[in-house]
N, C-alpha and C. Protein backbone atom coordinates (compact mmCIF):
# COMPACT_ATOMS: atom_id res chain seq x y z
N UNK A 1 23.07 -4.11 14.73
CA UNK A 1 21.91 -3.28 14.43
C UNK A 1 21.95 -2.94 12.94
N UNK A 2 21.03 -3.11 12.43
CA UNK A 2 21.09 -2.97 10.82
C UNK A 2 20.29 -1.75 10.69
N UNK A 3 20.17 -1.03 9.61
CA UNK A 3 19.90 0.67 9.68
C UNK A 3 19.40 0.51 8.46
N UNK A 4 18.21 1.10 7.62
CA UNK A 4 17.43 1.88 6.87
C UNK A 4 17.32 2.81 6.83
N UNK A 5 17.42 3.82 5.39
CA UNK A 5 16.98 5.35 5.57
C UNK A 5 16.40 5.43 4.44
N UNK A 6 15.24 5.92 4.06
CA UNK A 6 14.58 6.07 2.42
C UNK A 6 13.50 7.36 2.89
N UNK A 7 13.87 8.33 1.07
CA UNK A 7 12.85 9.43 1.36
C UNK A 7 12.26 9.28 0.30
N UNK A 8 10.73 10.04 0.18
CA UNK A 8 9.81 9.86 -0.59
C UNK A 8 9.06 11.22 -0.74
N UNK A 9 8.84 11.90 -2.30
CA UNK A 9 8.09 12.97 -2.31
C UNK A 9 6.57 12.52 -2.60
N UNK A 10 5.97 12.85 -1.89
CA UNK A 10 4.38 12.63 -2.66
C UNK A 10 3.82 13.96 -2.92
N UNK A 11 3.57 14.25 -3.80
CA UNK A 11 2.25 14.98 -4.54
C UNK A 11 0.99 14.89 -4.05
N UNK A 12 1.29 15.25 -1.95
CA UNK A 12 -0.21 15.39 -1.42
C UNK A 12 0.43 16.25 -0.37
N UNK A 13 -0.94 17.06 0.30
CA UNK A 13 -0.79 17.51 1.60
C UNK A 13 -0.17 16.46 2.65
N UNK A 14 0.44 17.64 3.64
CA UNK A 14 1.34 16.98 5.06
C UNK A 14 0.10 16.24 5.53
N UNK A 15 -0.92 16.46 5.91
CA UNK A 15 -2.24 15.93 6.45
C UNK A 15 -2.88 14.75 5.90
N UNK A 16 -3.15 15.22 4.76
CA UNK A 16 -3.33 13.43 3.80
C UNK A 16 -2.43 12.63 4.13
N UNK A 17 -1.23 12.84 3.74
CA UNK A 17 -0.27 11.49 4.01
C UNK A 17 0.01 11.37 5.22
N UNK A 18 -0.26 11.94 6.44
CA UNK A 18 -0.04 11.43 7.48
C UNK A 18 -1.21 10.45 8.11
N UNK A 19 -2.57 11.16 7.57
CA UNK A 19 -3.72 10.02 8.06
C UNK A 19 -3.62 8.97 7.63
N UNK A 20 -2.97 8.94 6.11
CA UNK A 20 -3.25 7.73 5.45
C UNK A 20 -1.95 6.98 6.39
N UNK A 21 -1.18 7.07 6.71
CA UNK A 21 0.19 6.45 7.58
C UNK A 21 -0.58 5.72 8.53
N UNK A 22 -1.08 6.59 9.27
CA UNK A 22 -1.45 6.76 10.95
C UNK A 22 -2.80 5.55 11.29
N UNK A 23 -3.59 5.23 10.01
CA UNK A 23 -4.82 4.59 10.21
C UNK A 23 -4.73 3.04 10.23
N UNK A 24 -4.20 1.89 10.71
CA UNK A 24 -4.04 1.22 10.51
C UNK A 24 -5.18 0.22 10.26
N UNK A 25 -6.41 1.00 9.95
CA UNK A 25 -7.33 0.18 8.92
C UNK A 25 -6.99 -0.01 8.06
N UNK A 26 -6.12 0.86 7.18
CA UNK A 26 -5.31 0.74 5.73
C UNK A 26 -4.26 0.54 5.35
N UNK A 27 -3.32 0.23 6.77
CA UNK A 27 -1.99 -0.12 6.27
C UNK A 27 -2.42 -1.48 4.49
N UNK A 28 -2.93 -2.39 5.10
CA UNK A 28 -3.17 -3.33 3.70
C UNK A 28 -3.18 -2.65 2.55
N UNK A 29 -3.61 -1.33 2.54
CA UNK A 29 -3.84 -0.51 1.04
C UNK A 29 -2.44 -0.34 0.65
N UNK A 30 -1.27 0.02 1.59
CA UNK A 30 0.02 0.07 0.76
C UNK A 30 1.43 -0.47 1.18
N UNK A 31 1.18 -1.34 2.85
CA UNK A 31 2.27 -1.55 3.59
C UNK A 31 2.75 -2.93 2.51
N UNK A 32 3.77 -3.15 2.12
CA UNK A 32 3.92 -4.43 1.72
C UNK A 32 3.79 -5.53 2.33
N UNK A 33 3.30 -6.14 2.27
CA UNK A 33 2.77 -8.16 2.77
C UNK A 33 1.54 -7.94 4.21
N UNK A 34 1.34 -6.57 4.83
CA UNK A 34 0.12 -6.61 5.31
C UNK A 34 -0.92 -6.85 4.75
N UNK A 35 -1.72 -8.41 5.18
CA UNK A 35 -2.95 -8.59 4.07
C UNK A 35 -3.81 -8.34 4.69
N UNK A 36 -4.33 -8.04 6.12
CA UNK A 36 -5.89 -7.61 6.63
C UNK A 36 -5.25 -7.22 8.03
N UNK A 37 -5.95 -6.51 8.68
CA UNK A 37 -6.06 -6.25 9.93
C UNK A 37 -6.63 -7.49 11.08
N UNK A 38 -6.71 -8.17 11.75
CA UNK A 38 -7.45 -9.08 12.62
C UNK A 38 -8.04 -8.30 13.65
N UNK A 39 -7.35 -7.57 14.45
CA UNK A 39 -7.82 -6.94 15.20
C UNK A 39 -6.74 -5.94 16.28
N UNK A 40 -7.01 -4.76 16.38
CA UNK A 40 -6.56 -4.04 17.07
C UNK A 40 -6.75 -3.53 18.86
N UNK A 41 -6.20 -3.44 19.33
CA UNK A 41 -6.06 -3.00 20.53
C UNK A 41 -5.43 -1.95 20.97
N UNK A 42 -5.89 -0.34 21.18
CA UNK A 42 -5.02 0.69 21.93
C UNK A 42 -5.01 1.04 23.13
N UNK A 43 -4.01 1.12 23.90
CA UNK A 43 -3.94 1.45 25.19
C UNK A 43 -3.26 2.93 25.41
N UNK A 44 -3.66 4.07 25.37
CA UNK A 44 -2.54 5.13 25.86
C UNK A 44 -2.10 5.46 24.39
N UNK A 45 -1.09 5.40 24.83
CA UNK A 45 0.34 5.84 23.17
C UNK A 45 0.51 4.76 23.04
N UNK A 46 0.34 3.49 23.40
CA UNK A 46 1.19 2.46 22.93
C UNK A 46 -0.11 1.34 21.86
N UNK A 47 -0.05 1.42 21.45
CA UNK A 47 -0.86 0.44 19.90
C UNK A 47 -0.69 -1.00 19.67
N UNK A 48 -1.13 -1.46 20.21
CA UNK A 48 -0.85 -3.20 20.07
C UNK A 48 -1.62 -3.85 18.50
N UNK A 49 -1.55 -4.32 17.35
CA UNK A 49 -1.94 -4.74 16.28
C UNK A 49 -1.96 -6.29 16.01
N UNK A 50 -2.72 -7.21 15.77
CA UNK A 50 -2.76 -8.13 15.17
C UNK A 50 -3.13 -8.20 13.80
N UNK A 51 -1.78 -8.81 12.91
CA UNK A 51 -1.74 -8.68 11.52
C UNK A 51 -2.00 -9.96 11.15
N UNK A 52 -2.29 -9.73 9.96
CA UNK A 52 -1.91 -10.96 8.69
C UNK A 52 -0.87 -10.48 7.86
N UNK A 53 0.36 -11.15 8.03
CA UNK A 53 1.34 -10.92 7.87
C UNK A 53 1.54 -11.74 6.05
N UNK A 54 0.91 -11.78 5.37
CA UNK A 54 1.42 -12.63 3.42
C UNK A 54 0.32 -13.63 4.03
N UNK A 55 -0.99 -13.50 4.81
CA UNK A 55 -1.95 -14.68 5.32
C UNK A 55 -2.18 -15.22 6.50
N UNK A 56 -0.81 -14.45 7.43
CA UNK A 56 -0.44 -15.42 8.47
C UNK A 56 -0.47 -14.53 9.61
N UNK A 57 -1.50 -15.21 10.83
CA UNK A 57 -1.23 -14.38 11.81
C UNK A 57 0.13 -13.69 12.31
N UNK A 58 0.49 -12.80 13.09
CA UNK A 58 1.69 -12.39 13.28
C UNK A 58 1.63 -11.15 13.86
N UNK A 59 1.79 -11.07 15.34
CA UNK A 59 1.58 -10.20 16.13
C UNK A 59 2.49 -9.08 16.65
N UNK A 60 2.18 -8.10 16.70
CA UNK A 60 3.20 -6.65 16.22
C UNK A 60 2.71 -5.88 17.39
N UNK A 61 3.44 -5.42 18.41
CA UNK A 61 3.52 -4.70 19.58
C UNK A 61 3.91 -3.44 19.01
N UNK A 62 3.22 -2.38 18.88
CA UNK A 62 4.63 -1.00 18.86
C UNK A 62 3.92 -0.11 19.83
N UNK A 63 5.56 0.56 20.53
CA UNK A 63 4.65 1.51 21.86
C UNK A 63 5.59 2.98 20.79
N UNK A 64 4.29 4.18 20.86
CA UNK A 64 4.64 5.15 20.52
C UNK A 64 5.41 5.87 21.15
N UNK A 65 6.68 6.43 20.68
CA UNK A 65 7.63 7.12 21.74
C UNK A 65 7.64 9.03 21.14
N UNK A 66 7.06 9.13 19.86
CA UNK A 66 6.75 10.79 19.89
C UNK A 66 5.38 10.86 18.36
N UNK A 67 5.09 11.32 18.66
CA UNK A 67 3.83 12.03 17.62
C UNK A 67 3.22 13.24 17.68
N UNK A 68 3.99 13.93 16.69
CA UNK A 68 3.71 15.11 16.75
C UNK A 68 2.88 15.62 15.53
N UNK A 69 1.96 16.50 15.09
CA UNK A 69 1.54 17.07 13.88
C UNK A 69 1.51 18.00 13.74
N UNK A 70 2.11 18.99 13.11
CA UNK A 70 2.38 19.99 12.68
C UNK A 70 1.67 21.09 11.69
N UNK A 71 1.80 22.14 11.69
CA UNK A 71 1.34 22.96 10.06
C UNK A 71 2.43 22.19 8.96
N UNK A 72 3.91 22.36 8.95
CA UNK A 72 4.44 22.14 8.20
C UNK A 72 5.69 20.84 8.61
N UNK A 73 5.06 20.43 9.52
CA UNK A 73 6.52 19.23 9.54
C UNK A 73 4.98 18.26 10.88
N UNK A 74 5.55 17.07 10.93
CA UNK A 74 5.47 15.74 11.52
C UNK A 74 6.08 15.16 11.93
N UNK A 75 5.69 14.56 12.84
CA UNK A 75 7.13 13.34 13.30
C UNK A 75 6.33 11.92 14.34
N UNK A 76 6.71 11.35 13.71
CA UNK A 76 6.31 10.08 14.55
C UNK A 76 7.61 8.49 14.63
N UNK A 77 7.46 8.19 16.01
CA UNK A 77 8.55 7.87 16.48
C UNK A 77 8.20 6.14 17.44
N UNK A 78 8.21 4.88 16.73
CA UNK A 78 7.56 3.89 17.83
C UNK A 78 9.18 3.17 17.71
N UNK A 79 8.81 2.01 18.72
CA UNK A 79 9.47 1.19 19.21
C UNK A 79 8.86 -0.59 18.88
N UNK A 80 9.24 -1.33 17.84
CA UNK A 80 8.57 -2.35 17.98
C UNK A 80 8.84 -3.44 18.40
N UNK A 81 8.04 -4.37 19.27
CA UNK A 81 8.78 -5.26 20.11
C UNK A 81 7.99 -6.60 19.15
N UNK A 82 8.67 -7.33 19.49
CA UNK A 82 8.25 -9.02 18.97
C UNK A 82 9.05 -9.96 19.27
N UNK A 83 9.00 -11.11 19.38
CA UNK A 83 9.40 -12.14 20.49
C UNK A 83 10.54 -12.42 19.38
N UNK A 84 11.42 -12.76 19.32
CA UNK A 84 12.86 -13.26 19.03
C UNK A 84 12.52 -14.53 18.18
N UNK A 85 11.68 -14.83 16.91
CA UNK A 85 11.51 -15.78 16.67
C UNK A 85 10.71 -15.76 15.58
N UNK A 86 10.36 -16.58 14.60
CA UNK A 86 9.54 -16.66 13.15
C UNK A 86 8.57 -17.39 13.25
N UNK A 87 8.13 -17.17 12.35
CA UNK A 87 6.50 -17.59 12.05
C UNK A 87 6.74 -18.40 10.40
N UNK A 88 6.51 -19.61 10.38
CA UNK A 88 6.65 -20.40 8.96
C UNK A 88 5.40 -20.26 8.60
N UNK A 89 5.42 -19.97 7.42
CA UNK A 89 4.82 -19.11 6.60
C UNK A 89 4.30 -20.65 5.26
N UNK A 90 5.28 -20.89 4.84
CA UNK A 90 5.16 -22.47 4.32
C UNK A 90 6.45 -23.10 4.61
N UNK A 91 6.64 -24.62 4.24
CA UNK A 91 7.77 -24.96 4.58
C UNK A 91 9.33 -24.17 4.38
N UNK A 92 9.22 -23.95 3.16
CA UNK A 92 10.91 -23.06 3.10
C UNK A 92 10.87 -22.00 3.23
N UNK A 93 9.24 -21.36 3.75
CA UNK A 93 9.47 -19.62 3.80
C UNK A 93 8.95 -19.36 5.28
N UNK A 94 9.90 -18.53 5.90
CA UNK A 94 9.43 -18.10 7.26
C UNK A 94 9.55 -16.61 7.51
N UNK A 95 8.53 -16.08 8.41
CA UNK A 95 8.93 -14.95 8.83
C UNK A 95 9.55 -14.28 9.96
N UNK A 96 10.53 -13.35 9.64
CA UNK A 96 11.48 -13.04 10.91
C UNK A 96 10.28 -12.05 11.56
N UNK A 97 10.29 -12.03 12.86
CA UNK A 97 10.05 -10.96 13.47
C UNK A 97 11.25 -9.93 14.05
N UNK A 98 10.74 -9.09 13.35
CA UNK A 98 11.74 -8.04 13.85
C UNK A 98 11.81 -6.80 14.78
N UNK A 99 12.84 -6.39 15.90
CA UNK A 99 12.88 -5.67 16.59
C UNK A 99 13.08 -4.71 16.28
N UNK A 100 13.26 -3.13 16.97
CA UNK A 100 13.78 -1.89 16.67
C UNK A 100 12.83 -1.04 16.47
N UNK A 101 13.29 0.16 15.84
CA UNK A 101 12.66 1.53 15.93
C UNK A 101 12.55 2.02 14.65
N UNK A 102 11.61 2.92 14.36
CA UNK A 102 11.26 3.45 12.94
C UNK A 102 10.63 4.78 13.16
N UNK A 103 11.08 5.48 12.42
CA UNK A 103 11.11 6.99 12.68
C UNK A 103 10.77 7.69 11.59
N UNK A 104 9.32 8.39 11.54
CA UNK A 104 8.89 9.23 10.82
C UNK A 104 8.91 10.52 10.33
N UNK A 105 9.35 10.89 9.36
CA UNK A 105 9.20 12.38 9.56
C UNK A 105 8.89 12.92 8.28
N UNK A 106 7.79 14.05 8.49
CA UNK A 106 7.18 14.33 7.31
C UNK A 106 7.14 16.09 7.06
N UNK A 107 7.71 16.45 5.57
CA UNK A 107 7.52 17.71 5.61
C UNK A 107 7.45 18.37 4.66
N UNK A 108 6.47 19.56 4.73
CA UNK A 108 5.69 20.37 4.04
C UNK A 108 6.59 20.99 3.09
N UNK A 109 6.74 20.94 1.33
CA UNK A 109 7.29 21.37 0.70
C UNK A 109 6.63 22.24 -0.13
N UNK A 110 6.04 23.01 0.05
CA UNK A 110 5.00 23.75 -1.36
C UNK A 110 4.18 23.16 -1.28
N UNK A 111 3.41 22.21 -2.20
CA UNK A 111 2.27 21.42 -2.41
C UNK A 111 2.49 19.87 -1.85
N UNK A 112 3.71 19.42 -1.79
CA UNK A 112 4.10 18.32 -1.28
C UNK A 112 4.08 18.04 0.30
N UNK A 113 4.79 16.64 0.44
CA UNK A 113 5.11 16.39 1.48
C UNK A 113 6.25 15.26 0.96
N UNK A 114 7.20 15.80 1.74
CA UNK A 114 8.55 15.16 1.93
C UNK A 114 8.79 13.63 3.27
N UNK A 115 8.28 12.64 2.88
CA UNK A 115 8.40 11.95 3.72
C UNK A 115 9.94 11.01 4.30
N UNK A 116 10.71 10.98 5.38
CA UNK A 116 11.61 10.60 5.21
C UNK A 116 11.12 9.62 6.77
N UNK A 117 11.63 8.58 6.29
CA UNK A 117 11.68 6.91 6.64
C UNK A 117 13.23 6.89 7.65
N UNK A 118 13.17 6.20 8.81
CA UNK A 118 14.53 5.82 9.38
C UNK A 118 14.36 4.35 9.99
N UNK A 119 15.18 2.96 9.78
CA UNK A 119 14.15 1.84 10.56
C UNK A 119 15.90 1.42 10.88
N UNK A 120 15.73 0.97 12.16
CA UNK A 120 17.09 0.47 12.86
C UNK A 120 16.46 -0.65 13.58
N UNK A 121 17.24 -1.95 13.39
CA UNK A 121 16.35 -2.66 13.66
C UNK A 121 17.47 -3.83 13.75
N UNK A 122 16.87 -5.43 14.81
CA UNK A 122 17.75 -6.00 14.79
C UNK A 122 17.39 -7.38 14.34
N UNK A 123 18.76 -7.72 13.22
CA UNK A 123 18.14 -9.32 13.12
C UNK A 123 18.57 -10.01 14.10
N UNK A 124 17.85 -11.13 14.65
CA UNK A 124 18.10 -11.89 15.79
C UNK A 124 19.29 -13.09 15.91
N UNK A 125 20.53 -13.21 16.04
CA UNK A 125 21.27 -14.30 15.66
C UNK A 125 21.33 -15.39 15.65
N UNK A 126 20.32 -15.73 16.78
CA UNK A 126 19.86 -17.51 16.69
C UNK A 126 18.40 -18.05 15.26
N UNK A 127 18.51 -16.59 14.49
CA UNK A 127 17.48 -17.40 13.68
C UNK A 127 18.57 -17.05 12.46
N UNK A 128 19.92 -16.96 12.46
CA UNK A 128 20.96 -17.03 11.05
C UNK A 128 21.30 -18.25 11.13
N UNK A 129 21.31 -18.69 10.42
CA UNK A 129 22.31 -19.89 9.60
C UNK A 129 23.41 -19.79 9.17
N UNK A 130 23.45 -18.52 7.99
CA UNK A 130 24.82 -17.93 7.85
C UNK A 130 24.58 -16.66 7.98
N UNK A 131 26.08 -16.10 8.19
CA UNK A 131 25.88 -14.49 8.33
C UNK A 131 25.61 -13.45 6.49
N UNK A 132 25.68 -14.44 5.92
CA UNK A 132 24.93 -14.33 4.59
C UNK A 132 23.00 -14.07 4.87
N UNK A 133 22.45 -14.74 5.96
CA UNK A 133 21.04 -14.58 5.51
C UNK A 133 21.18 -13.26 6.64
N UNK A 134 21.93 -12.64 7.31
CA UNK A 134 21.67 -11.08 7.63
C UNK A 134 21.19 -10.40 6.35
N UNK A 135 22.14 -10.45 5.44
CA UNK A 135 22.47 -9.54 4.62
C UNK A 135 21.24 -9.85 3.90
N UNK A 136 20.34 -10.86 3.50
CA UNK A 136 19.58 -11.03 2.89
C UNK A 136 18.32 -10.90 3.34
N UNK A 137 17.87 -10.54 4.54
CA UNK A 137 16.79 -10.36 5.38
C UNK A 137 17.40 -8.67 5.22
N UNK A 138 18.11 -8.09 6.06
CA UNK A 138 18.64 -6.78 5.52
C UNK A 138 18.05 -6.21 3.80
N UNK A 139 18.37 -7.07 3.10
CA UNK A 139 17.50 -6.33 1.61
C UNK A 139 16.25 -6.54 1.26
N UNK A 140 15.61 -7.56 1.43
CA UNK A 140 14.68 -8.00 2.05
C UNK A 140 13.64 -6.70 2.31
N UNK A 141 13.80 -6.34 3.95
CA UNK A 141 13.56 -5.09 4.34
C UNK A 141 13.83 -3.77 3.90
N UNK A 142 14.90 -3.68 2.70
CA UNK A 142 14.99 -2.20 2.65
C UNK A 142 14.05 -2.61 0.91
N UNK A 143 13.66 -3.55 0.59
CA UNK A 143 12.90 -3.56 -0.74
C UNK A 143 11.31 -3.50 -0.38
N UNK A 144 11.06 -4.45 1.06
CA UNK A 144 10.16 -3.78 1.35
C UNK A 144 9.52 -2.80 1.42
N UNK A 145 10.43 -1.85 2.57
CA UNK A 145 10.02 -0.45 2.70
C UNK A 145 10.27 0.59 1.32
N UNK A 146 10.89 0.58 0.43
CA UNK A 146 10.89 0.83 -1.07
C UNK A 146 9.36 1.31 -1.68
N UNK A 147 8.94 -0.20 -1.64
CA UNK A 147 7.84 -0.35 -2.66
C UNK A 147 6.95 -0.05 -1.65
N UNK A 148 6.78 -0.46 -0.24
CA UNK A 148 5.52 0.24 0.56
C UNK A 148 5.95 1.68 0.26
N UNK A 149 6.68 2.79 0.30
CA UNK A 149 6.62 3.91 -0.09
C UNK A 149 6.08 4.31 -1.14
N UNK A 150 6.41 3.63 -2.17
CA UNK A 150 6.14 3.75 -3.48
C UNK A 150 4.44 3.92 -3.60
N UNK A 151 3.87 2.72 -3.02
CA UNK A 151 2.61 2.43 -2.62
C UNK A 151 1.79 3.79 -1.97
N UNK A 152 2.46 4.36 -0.86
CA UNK A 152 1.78 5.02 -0.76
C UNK A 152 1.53 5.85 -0.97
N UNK A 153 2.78 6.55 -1.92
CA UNK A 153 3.06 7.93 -2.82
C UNK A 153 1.85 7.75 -3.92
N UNK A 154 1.54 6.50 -4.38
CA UNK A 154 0.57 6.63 -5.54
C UNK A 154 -0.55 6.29 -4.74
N UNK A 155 -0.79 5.97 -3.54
CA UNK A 155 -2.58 6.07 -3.02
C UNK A 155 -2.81 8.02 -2.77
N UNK A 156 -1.47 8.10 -1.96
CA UNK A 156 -2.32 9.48 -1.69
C UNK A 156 -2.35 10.62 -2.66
N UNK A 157 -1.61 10.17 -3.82
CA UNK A 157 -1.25 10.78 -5.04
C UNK A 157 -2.79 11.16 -5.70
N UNK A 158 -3.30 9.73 -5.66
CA UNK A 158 -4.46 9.44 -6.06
C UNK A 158 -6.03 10.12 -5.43
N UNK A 159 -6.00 9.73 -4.54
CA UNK A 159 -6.75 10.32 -3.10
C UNK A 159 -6.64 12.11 -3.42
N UNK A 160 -5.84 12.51 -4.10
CA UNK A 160 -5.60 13.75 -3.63
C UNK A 160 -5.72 14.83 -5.24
């Protein structure tokens, strides 16, 4: 199980940055390599999404396991499932789909909001070659989630 933890201050209300999270009309505005929405499906708590993943279809199950909103704190909590397997993207570039959990939590600092990130998640072992491309899918993902933070600290920065 490989583990992520990254926090982020933005210079907006708990409320702004949580809609802007929560809307997945806009993940494309700051998630990294989400390029459009295709189409969505909700059932209940659980959110089924079809992405364009850098162009490429790539289908993303997450069932919500807590969502809460608060005056001064948030929390949101899914589970994402995806089939054990990649999507080639072009010949030498493919995409892992990845399993696990990601855990939101957001909180009210003065004028801010303190967002803190948790993603535990698993790379799949029949798609390593060496136990070198863990480690490199592992950074991979934590540079991702980096700069999507980054991203969205300056939309709602902006927005706000």
């Amino acid at each position: 199980m490989s583990h992520l933890k990254r926090i982020v201050k933005i210079h907006a209300p708990l409320e702004t940055v949580y809609n802007t999270v929560h809307d997945p009309k806009h993940w494309a505005d700051w998630y990294v390599g989400v390029s459009d929405e295709v189409e969505m499906k909700v059932e209940g708590r659980a959110g089924q999404h079809r992405l364009l993943m850098v162009g490429t279809p790539f289908p993303l199950t997450q069932r919500v396991l807590e969502d809460n909103l608060g005056e001064d704190e948030a929390h949101w909590k899914a589970r994402a499932v995806g089939p054990a397997r990649t999507v080639e993207v072009t010949r030498p570039c493919r995409l892992v789909m990845l399993s696990g959990e990601t855990d939101w939590t957001y909180r009210a600092i003065d004028d801010d909001t303190e967002v803190t990130v948790v993603r535990d998640f698993t790379v799949p072992t029949e798609m390593l070659e060496t136990e070198d491309d863990r480690t490199v899918i592992e950074r991979i993902e934590a540079q991702c989630l980096e700069q999507s933070l980054e991203n969205l600290r300056q939309l709602c920065e902006v927005s706000h």
